[in-house]
Protein backbone atom coordinates (compact mmCIF):
# COMPACT_ATOMS: atom_id res chain seq x y z
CA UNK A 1 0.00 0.00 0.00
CA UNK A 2 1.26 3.49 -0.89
CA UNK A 3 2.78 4.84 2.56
CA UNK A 4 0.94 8.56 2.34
CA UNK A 5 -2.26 6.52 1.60
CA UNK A 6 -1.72 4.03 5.34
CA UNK A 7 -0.97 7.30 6.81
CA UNK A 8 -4.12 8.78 6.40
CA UNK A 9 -5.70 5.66 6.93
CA UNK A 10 -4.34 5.63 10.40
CA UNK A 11 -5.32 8.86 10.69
CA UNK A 12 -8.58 8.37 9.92
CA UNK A 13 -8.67 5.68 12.53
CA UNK A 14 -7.44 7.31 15.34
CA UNK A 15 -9.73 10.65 14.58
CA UNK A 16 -12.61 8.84 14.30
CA UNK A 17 -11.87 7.32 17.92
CA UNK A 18 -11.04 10.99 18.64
CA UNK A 19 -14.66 12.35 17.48
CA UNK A 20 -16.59 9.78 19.76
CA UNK A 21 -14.12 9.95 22.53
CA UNK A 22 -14.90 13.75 22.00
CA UNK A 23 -18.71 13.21 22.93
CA UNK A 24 -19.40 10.35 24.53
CA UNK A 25 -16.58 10.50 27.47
CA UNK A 26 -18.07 14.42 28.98
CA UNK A 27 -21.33 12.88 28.89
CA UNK A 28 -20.07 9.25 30.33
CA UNK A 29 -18.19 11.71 33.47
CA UNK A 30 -21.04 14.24 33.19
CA UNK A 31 -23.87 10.39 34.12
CA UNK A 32 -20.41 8.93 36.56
CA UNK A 33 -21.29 12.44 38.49
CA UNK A 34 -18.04 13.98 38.27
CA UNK A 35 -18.37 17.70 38.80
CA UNK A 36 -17.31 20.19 36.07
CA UNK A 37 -14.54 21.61 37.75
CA UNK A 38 -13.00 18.20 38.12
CA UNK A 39 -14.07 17.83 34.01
CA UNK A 40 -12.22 20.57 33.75
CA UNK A 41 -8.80 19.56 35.55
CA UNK A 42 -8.92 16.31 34.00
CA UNK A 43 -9.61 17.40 30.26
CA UNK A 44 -6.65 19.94 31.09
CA UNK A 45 -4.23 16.89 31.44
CA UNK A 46 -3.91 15.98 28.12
CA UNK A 47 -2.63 18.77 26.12
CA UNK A 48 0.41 18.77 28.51
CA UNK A 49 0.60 15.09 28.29
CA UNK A 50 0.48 15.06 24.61
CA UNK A 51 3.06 17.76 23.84
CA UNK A 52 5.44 16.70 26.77
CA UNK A 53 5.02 13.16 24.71
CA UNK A 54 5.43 14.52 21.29
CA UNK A 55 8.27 16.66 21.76
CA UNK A 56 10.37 13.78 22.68
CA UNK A 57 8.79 11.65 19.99
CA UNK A 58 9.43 14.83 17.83
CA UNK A 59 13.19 14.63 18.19
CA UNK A 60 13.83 10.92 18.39
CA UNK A 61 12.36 10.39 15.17
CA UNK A 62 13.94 12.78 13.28
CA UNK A 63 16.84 10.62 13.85
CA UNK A 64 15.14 7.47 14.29
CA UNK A 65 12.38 7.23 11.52
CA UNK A 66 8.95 7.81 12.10
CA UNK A 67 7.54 3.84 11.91
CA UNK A 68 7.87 3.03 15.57
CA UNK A 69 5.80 6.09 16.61
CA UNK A 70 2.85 4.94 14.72
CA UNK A 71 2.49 1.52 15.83
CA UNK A 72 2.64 2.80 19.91
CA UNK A 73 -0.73 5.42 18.90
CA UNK A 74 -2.35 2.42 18.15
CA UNK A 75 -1.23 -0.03 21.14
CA UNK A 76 -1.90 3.06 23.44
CA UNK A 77 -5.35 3.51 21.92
CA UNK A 78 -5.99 0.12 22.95
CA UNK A 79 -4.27 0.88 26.72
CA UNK A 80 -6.53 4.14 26.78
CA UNK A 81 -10.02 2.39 25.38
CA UNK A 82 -9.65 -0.07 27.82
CA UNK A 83 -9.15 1.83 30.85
CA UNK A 84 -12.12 4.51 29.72
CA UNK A 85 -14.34 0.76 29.75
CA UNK A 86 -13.32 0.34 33.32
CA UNK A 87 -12.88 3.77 34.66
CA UNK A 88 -15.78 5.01 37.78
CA UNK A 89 -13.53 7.32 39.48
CA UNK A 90 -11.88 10.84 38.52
CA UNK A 91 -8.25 9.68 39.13
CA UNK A 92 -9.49 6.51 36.65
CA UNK A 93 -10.79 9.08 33.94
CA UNK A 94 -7.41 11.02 34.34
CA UNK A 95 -5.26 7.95 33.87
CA UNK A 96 -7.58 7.13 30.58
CA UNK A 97 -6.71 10.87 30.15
CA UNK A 98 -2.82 10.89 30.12
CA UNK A 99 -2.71 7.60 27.97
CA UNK A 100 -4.81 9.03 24.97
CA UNK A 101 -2.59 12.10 25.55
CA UNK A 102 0.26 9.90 25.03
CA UNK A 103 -1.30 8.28 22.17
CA UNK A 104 -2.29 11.37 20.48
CA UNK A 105 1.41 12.94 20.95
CA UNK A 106 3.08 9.79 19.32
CA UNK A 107 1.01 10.14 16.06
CA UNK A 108 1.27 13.58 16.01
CA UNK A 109 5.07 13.94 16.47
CA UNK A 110 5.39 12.01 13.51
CA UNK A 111 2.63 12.36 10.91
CA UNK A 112 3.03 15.53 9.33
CA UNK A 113 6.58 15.62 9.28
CA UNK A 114 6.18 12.06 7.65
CA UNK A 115 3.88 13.27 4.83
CA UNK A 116 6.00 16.28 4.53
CA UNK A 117 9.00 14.22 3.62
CA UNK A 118 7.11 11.93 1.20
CA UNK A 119 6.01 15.08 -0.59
CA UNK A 120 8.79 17.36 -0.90
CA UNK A 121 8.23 19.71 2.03
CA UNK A 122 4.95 21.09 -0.19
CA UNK A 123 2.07 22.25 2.54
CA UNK A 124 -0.82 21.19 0.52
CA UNK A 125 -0.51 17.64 1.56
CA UNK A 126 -1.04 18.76 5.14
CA UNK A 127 -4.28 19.97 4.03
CA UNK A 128 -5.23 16.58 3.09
CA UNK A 129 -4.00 15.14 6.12
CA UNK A 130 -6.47 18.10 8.05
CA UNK A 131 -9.04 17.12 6.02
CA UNK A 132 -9.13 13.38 6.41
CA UNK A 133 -9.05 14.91 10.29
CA UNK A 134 -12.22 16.59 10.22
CA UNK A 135 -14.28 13.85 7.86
CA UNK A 136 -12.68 11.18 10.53
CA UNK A 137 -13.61 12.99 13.74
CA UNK A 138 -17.34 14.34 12.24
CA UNK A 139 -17.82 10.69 11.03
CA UNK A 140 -17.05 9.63 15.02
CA UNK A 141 -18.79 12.13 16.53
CA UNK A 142 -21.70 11.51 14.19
CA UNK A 143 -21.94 7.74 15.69
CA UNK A 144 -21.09 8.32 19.04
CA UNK A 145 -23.94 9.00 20.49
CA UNK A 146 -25.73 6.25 18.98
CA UNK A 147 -22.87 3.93 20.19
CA UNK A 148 -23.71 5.06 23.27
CA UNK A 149 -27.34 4.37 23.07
CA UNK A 150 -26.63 0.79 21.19
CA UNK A 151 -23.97 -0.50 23.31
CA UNK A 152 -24.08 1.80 26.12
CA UNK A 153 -20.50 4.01 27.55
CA UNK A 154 -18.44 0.55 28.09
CA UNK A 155 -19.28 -1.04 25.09
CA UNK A 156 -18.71 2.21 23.35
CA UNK A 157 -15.01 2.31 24.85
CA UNK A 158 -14.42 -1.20 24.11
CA UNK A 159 -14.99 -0.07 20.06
CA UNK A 160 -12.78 2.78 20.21
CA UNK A 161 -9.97 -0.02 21.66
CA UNK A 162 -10.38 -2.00 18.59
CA UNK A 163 -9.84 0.59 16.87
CA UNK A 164 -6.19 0.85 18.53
CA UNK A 165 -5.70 -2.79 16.76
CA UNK A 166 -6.05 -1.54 13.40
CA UNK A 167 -3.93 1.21 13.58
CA UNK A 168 -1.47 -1.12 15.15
CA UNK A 169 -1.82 -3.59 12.21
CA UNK A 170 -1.90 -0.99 9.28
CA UNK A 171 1.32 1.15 10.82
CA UNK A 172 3.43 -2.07 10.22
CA UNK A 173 3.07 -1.91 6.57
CA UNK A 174 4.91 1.19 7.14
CA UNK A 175 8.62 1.35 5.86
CA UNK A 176 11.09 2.16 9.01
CA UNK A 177 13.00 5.12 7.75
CA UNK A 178 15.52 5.35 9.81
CA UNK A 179 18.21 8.28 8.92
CA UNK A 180 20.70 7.99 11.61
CA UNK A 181 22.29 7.02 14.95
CA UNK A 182 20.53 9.32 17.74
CA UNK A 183 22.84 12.10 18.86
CA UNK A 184 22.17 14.00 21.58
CA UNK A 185 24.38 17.24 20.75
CA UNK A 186 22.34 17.28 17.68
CA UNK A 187 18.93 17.04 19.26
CA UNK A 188 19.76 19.65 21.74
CA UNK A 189 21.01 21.79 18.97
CA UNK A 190 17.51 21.19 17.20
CA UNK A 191 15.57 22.39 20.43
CA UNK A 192 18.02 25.62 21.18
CA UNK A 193 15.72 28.32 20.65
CA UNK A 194 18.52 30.64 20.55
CA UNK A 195 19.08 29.16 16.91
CA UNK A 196 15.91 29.89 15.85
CA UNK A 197 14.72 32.83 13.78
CA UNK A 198 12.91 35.91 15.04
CA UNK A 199 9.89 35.22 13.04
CA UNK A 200 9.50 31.05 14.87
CA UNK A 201 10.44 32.74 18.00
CA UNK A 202 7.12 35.32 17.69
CA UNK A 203 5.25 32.77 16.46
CA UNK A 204 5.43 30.02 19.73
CA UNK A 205 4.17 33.00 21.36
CA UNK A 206 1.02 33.57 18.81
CA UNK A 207 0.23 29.46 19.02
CA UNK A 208 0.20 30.30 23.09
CA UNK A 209 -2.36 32.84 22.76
CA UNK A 210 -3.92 30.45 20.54
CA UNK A 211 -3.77 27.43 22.63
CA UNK A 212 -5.93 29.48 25.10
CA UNK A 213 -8.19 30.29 22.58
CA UNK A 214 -8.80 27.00 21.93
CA UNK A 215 -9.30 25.52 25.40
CA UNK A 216 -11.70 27.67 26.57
CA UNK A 217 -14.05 26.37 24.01
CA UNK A 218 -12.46 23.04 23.46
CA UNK A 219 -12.47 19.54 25.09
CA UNK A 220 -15.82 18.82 27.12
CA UNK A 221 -17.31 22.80 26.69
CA UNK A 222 -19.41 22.40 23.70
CA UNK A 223 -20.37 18.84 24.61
CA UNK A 224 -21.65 19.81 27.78
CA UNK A 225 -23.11 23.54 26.69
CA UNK A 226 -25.27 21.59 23.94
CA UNK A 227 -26.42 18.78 27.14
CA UNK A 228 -27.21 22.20 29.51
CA UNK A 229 -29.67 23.34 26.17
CA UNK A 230 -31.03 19.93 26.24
CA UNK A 231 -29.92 18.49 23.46
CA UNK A 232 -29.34 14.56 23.65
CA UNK A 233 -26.50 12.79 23.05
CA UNK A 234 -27.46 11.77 19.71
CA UNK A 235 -28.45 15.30 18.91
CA UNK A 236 -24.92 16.62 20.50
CA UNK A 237 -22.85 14.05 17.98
CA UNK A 238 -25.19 15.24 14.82
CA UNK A 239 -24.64 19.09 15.58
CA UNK A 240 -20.47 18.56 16.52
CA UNK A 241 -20.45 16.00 13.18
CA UNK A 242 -21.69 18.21 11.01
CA UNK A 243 -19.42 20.95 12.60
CA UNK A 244 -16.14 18.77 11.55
CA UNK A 245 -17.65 18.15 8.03
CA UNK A 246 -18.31 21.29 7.00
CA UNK A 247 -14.57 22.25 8.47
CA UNK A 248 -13.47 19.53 6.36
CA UNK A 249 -14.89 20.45 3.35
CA UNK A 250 -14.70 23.85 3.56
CA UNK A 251 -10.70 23.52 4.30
CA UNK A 252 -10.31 21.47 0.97
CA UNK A 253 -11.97 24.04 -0.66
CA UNK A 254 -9.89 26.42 0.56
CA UNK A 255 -7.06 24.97 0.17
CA UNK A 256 -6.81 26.07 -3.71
CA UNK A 257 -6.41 29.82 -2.11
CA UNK A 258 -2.52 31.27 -2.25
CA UNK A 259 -4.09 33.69 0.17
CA UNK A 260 -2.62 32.67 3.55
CA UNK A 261 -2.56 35.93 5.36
CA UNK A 262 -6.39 37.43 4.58
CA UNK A 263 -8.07 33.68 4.77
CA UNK A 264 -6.00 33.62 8.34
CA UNK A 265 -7.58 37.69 9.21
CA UNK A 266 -10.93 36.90 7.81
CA UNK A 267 -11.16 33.55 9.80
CA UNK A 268 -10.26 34.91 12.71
CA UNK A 269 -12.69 37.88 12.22
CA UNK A 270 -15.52 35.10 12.31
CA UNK A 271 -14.23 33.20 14.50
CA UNK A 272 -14.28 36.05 17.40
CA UNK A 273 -17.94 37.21 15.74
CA UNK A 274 -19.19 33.12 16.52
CA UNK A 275 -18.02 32.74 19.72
CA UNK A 276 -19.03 36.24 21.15
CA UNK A 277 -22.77 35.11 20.07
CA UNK A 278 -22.31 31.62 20.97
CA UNK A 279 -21.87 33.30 24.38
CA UNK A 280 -25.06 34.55 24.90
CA UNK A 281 -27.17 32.40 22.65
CA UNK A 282 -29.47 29.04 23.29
CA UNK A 283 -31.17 26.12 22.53
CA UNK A 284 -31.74 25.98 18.32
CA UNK A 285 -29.67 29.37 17.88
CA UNK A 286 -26.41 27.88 19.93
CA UNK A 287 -27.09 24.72 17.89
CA UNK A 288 -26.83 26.64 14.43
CA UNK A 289 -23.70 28.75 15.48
CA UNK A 290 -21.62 25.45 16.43
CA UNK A 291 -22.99 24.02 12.68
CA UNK A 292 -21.73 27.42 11.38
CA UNK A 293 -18.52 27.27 13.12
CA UNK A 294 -17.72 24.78 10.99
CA UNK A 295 -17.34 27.16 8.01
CA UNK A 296 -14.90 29.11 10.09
CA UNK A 297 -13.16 26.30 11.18
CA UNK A 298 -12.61 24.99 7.83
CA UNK A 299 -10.88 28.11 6.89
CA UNK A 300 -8.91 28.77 9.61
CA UNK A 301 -6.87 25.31 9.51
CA UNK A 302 -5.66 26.50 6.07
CA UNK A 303 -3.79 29.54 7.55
CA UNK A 304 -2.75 27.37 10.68
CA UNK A 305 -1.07 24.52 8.26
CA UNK A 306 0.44 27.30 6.12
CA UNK A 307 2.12 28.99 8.69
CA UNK A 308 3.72 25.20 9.69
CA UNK A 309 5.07 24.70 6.31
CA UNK A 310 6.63 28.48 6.02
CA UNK A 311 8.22 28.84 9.39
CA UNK A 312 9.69 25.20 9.99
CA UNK A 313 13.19 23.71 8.46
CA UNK A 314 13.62 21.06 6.58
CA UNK A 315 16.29 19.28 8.54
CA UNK A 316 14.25 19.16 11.59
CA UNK A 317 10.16 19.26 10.63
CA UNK A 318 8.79 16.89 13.67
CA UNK A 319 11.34 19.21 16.53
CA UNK A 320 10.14 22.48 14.93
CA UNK A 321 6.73 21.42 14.62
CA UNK A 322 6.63 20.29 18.03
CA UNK A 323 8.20 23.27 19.49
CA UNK A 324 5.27 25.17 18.54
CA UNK A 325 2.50 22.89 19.19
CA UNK A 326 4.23 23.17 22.71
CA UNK A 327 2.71 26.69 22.94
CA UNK A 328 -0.49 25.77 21.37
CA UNK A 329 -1.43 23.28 23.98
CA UNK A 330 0.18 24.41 27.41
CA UNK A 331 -1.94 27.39 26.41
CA UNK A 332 -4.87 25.05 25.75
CA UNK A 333 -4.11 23.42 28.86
CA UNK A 334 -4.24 26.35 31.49
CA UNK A 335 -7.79 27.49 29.46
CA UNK A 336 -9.32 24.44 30.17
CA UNK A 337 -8.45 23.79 33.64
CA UNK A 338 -9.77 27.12 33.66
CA UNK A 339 -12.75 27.16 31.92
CA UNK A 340 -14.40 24.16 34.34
CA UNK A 341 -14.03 26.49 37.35
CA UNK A 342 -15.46 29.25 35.30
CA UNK A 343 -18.47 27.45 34.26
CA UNK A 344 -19.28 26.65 37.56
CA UNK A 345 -19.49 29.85 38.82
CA UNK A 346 -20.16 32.42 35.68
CA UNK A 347 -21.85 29.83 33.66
CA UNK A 348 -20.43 29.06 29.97
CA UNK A 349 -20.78 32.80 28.68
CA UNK A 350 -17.51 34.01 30.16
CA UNK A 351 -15.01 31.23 28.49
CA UNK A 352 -16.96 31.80 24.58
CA UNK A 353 -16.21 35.75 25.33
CA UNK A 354 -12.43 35.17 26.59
CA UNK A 355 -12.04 32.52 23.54
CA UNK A 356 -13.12 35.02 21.14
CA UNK A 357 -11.13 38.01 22.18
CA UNK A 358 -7.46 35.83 23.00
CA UNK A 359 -7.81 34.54 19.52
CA UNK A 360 -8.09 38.29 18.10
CA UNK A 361 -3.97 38.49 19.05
CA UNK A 362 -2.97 35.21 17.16
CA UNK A 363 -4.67 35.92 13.88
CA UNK A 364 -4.06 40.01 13.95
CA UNK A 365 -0.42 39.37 14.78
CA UNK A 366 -0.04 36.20 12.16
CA UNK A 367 -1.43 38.68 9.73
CA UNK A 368 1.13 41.63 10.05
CA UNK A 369 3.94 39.11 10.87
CA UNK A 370 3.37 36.97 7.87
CA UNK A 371 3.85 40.37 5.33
């Protein structure tokens, strides 16, 4: 099988166990009567976990190859769907937490940087990549909650386990691509930030502020928002399915654009215009805007992947990469311990109006950076 093609077969695999994960676990927490503050703390786990995970992934397998990488995602998506089956208690739910983390930092340290090399460094192919992302993840989300109705939370976890087998299985075909003896020097040399350009430098700090962004409507929020406006969980999964295919489709479509810098202003323009209403809205409208979101979505991944492919070297795709995902989710991390507490107190209004206006620094500043 042609390697980019079993990549983004396993990534289809391991989004769609993303997308129901993505539903069904708030609601499985939400029914196991944790609180939403502890939600919160445990949601916040993985980010760190992930990017803590992927950095060092990152590195090795620059040296290493990236083979070995994909086949532990897939035994740790077993590891992870099998604890979720068992889990009752919040420090359970956290260790299901920290192993998907790990999971989802081993593919990640290793999959675009993979397709990157297989296709001469050109950024389109991480478009496809996003795309088969979103269709993946809306497809999950779109079954989860009738997974959960079928074969209840634990027999829902137990599918997104078997899942982990196949992307075991299919990330063997892969060839091993090994390029040379780890060296620590080197690796070090790869992570100095002081040999990195003003422009990466800047930009860590943008992903930050976009990291926060992105927790404070991220992870369980919208899951739960749509269960407080009494939506069901089959209802939740149509609404955030739909969501992920109209990002998908809209970020193919996008994709033929050479405009990087306006699709990243406009985007962003929307994006703070969604979630300020989203804030304040209810029932059928706050379903709609989360549908419509989509759109946005769609076109803000373009400028995102763009940016990847412009500011990152060659030599060293998964370290650079990494590095800046680093920013992206420690600042997704601190939002969404945060946002649990805030909910809990302020109600959900508060983290939509802080996601909309900490996003208005990453896409103003991407913009006037990127000229």
């Amino acid at each position: 099988m042609n390697q980019v093609r079993t990549v983004l077969l396993i990534q289809f695999l391991n989004s769609f166990v993303s997308g129901v994960l993505g539903i069904a676990l708030p609601l499985m927490m939400k029914e196991r009567n944790v609180d939403i503050v502890t939600i919160g703390f445990v949601f916040a786990s993985m980010p760190l976990i992930m990017q803590f995970g992927r950095m060092f992934f990152a590195t090795v397998s620059d040296f290493l190859g990236r083979k070995i990488f994909f086949v532990s995602s897939g035994l740790l998506g077993v590891v992870s769907g099998l604890t979720y089956y068992l889990a009752q208690r919040p420090l359970e739910f956290l260790f299901g937490k920290v192993t998907e983390g790990t999971r989802e930092g081993s593919l990640w340290a290793v999959n675009r940087a993979f397709l990157l090399e297989k296709n001469d460094g050109h950024w389109k192919i991480l478009v496809y990549l996003r795309t088969v992302v979103y269709i993946a993840f809306a497809v999950g989300s779109l079954l989860a909650g009738f997974f959960v109705v079928w074969f209840l939370y634990e027999g829902t976890m137990l599918v997104c386990a078997l899942f982990g087998v196949f992307v075991a299985l299919f990330a063997l075909l892969l060839t091993s691509g090994g390029k040379e003896r780890f060296s620590m020097e080197k690796a070090l040399q790869f992570l100095d930030f002081r040999k990195k350009d003003r422009t990466f430098k800047i930009f860590l700090v943008l992903f930050f502020t976009m990291g926060v962004s992105f927790g404070f409507r991220g992870g369980f929020v919208i899951p739960l928002f749509l269960d407080k406006n009494g939506f069901a969980a089959e209802m939740i999964g149509l609404i955030y399915g739909v969501m992920i295919l109209l990002a998908g489709l809209f970020s193919y479509l996008f994709s033929k654009s050479s405009q990087i810098r306006q699709l990243i202003l406009l985007s962003g323009a929307l994006y703070s215009v969604t979630f300020l209403l989203l804030g304040f809205s209810g029932s059928i409208l706050a379903g709609a805007l989360i549908i419509w979101y989509g759109f946005v979505e769609g076109m803000a991944s373009i400028g995102q992947e763009g940016i990847l492919s412009k500011i990152c070297a060659k030599e060293c795709y998964g370290t650079d990469i990494g590095l800046l995902m680093m920013g992206l989710h420690v600042g997704e991390s601190l939002s969404l311990a945060l946002s649990g507490l805030l909910i809990s107190l302020l109600g959900f209004a508060v983290p939509f109006v802080l996601a909309a206006l900490t996003y208005v620094i990453f896409y103003v500043g991407s913009y006037l950076i990127l000229k």
